[in-house]
Every structure is written in structure tokens, then in C-alpha cells.
N, C-alpha and C. Protein backbone atom coordinates (compact mmCIF):
# COMPACT_ATOMS: atom_id res chain seq x y z
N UNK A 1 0.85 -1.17 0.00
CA UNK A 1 0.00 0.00 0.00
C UNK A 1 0.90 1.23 0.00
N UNK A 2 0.90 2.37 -0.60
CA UNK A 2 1.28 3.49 -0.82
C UNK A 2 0.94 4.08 0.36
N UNK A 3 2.26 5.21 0.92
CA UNK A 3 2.07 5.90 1.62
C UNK A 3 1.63 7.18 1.46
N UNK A 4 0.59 7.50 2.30
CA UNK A 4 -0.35 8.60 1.79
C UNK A 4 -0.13 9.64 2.62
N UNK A 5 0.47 11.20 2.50
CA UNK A 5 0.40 11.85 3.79
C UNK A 5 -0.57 13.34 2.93
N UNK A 6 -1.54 13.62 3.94
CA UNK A 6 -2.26 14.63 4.12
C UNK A 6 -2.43 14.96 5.20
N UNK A 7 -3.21 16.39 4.89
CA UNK A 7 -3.14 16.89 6.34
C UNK A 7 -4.80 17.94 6.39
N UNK A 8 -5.23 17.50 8.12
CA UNK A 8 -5.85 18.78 8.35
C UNK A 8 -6.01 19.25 9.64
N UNK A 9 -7.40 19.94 9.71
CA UNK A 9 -6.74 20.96 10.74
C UNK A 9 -8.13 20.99 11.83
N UNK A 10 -7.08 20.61 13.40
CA UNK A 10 -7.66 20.42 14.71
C UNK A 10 -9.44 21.08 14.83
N UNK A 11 -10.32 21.07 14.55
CA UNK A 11 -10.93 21.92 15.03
C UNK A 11 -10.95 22.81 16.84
N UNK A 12 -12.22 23.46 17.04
CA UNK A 12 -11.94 23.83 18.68
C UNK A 12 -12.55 22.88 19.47
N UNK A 13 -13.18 22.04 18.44
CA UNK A 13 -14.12 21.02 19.49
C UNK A 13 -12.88 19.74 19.22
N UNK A 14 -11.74 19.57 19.12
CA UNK A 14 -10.54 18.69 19.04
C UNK A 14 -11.26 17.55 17.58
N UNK A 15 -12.19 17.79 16.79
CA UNK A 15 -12.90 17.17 15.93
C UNK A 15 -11.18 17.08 14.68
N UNK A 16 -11.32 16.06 13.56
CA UNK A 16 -10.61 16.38 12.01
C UNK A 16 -11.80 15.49 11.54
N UNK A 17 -11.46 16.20 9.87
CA UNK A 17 -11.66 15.78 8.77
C UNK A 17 -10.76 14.43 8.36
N UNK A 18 -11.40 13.70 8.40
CA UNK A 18 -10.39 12.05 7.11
C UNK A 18 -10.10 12.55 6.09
N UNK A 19 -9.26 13.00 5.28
CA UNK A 19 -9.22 13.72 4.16
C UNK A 19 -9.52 12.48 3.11
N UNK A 20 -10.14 12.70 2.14
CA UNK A 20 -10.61 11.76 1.11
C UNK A 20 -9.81 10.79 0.47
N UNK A 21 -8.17 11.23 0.12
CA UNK A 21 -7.31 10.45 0.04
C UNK A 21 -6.83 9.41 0.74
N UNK A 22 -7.40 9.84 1.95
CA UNK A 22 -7.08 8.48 2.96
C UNK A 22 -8.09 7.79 3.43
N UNK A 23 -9.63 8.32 3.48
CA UNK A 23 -10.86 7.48 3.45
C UNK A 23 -10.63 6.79 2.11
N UNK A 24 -10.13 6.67 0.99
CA UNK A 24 -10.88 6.00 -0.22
C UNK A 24 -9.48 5.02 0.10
N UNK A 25 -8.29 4.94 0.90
CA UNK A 25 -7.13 4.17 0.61
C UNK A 25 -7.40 2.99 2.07
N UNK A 26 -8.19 3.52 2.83
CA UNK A 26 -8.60 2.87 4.25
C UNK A 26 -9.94 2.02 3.64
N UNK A 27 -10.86 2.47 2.80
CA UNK A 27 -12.46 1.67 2.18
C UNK A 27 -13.18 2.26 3.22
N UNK A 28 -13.40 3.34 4.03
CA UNK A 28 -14.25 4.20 4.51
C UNK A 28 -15.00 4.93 4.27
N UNK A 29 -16.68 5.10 4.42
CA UNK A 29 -17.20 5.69 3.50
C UNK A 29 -18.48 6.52 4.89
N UNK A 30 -19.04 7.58 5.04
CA UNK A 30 -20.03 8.35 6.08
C UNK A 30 -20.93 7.01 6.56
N UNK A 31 -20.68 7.04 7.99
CA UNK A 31 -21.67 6.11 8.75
C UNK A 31 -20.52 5.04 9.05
N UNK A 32 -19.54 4.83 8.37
CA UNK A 32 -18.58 3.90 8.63
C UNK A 32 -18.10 3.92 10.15
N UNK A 33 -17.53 3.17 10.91
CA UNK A 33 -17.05 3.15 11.97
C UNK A 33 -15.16 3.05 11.80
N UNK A 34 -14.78 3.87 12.54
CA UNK A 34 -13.10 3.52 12.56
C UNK A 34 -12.47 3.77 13.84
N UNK A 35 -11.49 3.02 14.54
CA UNK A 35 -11.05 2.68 15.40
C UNK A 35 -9.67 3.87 15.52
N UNK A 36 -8.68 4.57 16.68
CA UNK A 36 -7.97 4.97 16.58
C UNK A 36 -6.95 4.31 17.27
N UNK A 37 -5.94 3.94 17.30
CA UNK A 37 -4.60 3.12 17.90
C UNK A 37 -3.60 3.86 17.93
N UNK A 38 -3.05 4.34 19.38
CA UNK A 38 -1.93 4.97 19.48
C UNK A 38 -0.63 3.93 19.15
N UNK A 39 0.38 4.86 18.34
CA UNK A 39 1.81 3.39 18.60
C UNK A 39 2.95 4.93 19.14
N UNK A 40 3.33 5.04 19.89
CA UNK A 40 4.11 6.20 20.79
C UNK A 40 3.46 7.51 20.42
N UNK A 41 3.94 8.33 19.52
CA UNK A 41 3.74 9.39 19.35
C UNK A 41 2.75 9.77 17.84
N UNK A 42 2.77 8.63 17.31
CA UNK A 42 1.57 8.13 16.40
C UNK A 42 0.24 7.66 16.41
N UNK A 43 -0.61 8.53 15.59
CA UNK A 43 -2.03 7.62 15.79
C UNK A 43 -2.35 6.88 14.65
N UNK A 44 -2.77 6.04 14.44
CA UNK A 44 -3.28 5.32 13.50
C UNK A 44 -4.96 4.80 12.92
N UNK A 45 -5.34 5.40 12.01
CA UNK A 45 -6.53 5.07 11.75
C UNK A 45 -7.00 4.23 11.36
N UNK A 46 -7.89 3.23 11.57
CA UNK A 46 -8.28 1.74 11.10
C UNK A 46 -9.74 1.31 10.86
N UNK A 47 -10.18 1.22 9.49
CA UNK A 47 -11.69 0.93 9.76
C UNK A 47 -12.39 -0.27 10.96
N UNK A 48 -13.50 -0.33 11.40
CA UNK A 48 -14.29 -1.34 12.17
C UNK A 48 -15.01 -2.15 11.71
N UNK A 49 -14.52 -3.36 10.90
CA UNK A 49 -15.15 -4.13 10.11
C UNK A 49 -16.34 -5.02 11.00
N UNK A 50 -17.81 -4.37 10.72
CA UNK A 50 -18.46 -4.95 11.54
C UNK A 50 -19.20 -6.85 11.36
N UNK A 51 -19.12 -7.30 12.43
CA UNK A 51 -19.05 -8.76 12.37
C UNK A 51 -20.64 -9.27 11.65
N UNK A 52 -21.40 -8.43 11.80
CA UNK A 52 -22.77 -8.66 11.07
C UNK A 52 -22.30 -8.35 10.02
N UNK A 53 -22.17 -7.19 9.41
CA UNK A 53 -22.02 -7.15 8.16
C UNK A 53 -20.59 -8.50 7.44
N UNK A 54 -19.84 -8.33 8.34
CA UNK A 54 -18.68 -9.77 7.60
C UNK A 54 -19.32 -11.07 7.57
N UNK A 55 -19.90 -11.31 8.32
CA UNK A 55 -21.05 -12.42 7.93
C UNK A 55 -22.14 -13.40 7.66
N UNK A 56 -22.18 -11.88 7.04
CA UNK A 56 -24.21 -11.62 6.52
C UNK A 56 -24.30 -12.53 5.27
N UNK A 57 -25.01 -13.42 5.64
CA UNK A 57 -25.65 -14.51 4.09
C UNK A 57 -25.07 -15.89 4.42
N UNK A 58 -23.99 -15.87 5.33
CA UNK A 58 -23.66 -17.16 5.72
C UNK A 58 -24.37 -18.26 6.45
N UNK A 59 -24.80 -18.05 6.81
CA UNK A 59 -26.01 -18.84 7.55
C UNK A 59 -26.95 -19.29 7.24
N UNK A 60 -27.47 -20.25 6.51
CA UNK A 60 -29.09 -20.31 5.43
C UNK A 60 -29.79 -20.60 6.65
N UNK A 61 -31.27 -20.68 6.29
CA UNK A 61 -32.51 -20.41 7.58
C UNK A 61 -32.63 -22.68 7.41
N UNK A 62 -32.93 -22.51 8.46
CA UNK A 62 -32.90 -24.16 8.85
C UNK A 62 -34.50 -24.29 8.00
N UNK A 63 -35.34 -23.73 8.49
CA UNK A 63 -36.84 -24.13 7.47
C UNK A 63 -37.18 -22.72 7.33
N UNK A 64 -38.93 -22.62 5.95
CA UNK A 64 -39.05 -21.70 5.35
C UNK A 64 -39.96 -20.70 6.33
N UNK A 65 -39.58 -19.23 5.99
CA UNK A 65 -40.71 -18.69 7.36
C UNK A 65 -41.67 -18.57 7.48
N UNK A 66 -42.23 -18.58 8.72
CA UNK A 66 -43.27 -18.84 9.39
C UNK A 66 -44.55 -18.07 8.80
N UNK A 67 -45.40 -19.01 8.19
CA UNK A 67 -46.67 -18.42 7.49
C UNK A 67 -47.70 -17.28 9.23
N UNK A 68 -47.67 -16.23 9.19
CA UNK A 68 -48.09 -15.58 10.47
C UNK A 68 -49.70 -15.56 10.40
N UNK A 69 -50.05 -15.15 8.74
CA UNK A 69 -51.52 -15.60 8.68
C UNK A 69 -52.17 -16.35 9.43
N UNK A 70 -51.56 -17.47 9.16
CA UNK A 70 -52.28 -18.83 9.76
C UNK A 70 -51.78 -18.96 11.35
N UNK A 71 -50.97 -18.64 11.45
CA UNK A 71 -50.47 -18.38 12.83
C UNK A 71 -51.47 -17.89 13.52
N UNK A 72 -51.95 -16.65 13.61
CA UNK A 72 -52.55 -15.76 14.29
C UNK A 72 -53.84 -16.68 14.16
N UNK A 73 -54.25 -17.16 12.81
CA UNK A 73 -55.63 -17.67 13.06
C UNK A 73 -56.23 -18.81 13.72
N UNK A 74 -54.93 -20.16 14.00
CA UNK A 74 -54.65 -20.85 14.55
C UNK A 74 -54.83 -20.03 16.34
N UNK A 75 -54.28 -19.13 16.99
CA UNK A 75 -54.20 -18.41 17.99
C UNK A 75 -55.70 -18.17 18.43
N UNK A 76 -56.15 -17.22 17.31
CA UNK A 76 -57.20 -16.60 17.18
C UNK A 76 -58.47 -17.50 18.01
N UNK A 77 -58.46 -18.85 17.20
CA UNK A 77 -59.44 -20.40 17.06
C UNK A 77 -59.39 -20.56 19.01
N UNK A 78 -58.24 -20.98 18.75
CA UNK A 78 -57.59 -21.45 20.20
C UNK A 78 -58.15 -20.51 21.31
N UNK A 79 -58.36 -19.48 21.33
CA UNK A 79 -58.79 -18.25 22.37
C UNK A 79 -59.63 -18.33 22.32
N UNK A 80 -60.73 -18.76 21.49
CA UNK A 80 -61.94 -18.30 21.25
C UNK A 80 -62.41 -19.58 22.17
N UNK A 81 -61.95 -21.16 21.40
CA UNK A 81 -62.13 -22.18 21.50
C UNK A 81 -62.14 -21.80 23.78
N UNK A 82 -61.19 -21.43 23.72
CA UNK A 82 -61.01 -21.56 25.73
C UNK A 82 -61.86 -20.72 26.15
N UNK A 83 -62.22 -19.61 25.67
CA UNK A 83 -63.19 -18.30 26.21
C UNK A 83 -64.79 -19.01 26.07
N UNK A 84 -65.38 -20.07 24.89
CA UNK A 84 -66.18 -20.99 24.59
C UNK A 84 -66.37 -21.78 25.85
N UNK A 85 -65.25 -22.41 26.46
CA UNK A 85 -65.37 -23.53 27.31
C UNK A 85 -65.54 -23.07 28.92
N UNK A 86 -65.13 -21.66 28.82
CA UNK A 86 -65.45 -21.03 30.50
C UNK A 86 -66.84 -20.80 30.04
N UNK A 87 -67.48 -20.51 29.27
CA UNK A 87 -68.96 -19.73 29.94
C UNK A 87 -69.50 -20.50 30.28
């Protein structure tokens, strides 16, 4: 990887800018998460590769989902059926 040096500047709220040259060389993009790591007098910026997103799709669903229609109406029967048997 090429070494990239830019620069900017502290705000008063201690805030910076990623300058674009080094978000597009890191794969950082708004909403992204990134980590900071001191090494002595150096900081280092590092994206937060999040573990949902690394592995999202891996997992297939064990069976197909749950029809809720029939669910509820199945429920529905059942309540009625017990509220039937108290009066």
C-alpha cells in the first residue's frame, strides 16, 4: 500500500476531517465506523469491520418462514375455542 500523507486541521471542538485520500485508501465511506490506535507518538486510523455485516448470508434459515396468517388464526381459534369452554 502506498504511503499517503495529508493533512488537516484540529478543530476547537478537538474534531478532524479524514481527508478523502485516505478514506478512499482505508475503504471508509459516512456512517462507517473507525477505530484509533496509538503506537508512541503516532495515531493510526483503522476501519471497524463490523461482524454482522462480515457475515451476513452465511447462515441459510434451517426451514421456510413462518406463514403468520395462519399463525394468528390458529391463535385466534384457540382463544376463542377456551373463552367458549369457561362460559
Amino acid at each position: 500500500m502506498p504511503k499517503i500523507t495529508d493533512r488537516s486541521i484540529l478543530t476547537k471542538k478537538s474534531q478532524v476531517t479524514i481527508p478523502k485520500s485516505v478514506r478512499e485508501a482505508i475503504g471508509v465511506k459516512p456512517g462507517d465506523e473507525v477505530r484509533f490506535r496509538v503506537e508512541g507518538k503516532t495515531a493510526v486510523v483503522e476501519p471497524v469491520v463490523s461482524n454482522l455485516n462480515k457475515h451476513f448470508g452465511s447462515v441459510k434459515a434451517g426451514k421456510k418462514p413462518e406463514d403468520f396468517k395462519k399463525a394468528r388464526e390458529a391463535f385466534e381459534k384457540g382463544v376463542a375455542s377456551d373463552v367458549a369452554v369457561r362460559k
